[in-house]
Protein backbone atom coordinates (compact mmCIF):
# COMPACT_ATOMS: atom_id res chain seq x y z
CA UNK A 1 11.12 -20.96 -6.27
CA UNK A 2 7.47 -21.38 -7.03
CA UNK A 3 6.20 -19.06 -9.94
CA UNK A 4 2.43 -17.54 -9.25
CA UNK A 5 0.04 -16.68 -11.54
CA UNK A 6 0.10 -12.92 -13.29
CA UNK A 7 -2.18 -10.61 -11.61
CA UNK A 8 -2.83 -7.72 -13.96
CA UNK A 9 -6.28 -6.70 -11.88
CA UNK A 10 -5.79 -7.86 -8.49
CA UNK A 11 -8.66 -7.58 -5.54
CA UNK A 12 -7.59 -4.17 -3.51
CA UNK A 13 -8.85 -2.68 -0.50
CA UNK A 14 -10.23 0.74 0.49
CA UNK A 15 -6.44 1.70 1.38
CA UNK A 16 -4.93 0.36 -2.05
CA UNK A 17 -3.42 -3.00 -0.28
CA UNK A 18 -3.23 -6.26 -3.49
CA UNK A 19 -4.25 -9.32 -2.43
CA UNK A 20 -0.82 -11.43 -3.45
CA UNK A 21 -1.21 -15.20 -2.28
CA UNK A 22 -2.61 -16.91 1.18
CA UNK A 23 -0.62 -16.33 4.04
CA UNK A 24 -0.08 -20.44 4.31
CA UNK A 25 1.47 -20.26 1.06
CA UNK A 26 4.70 -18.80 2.01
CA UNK A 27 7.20 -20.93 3.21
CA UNK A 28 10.52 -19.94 5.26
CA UNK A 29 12.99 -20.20 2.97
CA UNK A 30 11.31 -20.77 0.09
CA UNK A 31 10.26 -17.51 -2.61
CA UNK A 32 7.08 -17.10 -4.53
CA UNK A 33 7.68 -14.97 -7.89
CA UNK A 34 4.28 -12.50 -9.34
CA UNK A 35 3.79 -10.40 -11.54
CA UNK A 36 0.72 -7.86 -9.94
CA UNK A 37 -0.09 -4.62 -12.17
CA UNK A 38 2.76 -5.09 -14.42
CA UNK A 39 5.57 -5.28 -11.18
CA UNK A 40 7.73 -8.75 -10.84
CA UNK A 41 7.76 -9.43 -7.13
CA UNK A 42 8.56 -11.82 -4.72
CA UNK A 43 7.17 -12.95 -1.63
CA UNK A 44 9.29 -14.94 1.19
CA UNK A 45 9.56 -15.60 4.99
CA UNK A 46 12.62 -14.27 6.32
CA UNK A 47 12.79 -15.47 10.32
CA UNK A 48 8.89 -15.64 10.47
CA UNK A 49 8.97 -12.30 8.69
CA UNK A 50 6.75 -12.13 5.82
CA UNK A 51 9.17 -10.24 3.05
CA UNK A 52 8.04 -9.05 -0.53
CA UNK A 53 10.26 -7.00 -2.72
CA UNK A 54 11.06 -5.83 -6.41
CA UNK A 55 12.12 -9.23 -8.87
CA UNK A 56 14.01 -6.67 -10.44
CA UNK A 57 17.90 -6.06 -9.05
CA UNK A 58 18.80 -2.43 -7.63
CA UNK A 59 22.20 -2.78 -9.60
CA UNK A 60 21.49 -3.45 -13.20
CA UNK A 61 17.55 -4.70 -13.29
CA UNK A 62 18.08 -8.11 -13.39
CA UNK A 63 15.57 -10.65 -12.99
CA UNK A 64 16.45 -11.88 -9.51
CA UNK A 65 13.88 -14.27 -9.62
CA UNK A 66 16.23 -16.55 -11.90
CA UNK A 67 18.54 -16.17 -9.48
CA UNK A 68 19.38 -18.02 -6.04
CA UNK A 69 18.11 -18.01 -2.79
CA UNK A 70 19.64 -19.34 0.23
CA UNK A 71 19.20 -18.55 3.66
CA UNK A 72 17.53 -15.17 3.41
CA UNK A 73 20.46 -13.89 1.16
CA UNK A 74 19.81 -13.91 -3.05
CA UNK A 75 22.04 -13.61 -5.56
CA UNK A 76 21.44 -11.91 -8.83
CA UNK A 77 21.79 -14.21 -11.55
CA UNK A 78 23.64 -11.51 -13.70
CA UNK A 79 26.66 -9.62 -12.18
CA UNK A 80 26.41 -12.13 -8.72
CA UNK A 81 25.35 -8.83 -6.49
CA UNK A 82 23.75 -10.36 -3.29
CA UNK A 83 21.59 -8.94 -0.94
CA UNK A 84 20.55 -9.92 2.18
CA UNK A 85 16.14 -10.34 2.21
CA UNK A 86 15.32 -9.54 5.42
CA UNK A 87 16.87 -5.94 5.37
CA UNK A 88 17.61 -5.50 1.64
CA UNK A 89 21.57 -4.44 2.06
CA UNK A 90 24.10 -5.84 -0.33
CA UNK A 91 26.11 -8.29 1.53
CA UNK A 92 28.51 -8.75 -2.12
CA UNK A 93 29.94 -6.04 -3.54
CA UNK A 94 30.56 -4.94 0.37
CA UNK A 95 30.45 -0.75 -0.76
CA UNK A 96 27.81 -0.93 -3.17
CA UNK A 97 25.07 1.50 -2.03
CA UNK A 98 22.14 0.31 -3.76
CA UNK A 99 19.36 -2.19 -1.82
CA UNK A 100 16.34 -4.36 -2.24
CA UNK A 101 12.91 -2.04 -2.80
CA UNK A 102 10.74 -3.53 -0.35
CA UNK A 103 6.60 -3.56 -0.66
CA UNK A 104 4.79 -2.76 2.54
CA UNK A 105 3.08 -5.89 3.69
CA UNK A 106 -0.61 -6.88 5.45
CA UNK A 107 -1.29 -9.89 6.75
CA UNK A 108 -5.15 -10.06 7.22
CA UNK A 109 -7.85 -12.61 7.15
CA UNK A 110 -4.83 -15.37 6.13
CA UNK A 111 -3.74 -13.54 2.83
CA UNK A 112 -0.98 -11.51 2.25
CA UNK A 113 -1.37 -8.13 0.63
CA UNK A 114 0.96 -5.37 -0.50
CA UNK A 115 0.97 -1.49 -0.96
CA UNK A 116 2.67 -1.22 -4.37
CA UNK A 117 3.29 2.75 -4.18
């Protein structure tokens, strides 16, 4: 994983979109871990899909960005929960009901932004 910096003002747009990183920046396969406004996030590509999502585990708020991440599937470092990226359902334990809180993503101009609310 490659940590980015801590935006605590971050460059918005008329509709409330945060600039996050350039789009050439995120790698398939590879996350990118920020802090914008206070919220831990992370950034991937999921099958060319540009994903970004709470750091913070639906189970227990764990810091999933100390966890691991392998073929669009992480694992929370603290109880081993894992959730599949690209659709945010927990792939282990199979009847948990909780999933990944996703950010809505625009690609524009070569950066990535997200809608935080």
């Amino acid at each position: 994983m490659r940590p980015f910096e801590t935006k605590t003002n971050p460059e918005n747009d008329s509709d409330n979109h945060l600039t996050t990183v350039k789009l050439a920046d995120v790698k398939e396969g590879e996350l990118l871990s920020m802090t914008i406004s206070g919220e831990p996030i992370l950034i991937t590509k999921v099958n060319n899909r540009i994903k970004a999502f709470s750091a913070v585990c639906p189970h227990a708020a764990g810091d999933l960005a100390k966890g691991s991440y392998y073929k669009g599937r992480i694992d929370c470092p603290d109880h081993g929960y894992r959730f599949e990226v690209l659709t945010g359902r927990p792939l282990w334990p199979e009847d948990e009901v909780c999933r990944l809180r996703f950010f809505k993503i625009l690609e524009e101009n070569g950066v990535v932004k997200i809608l935080l609310s």
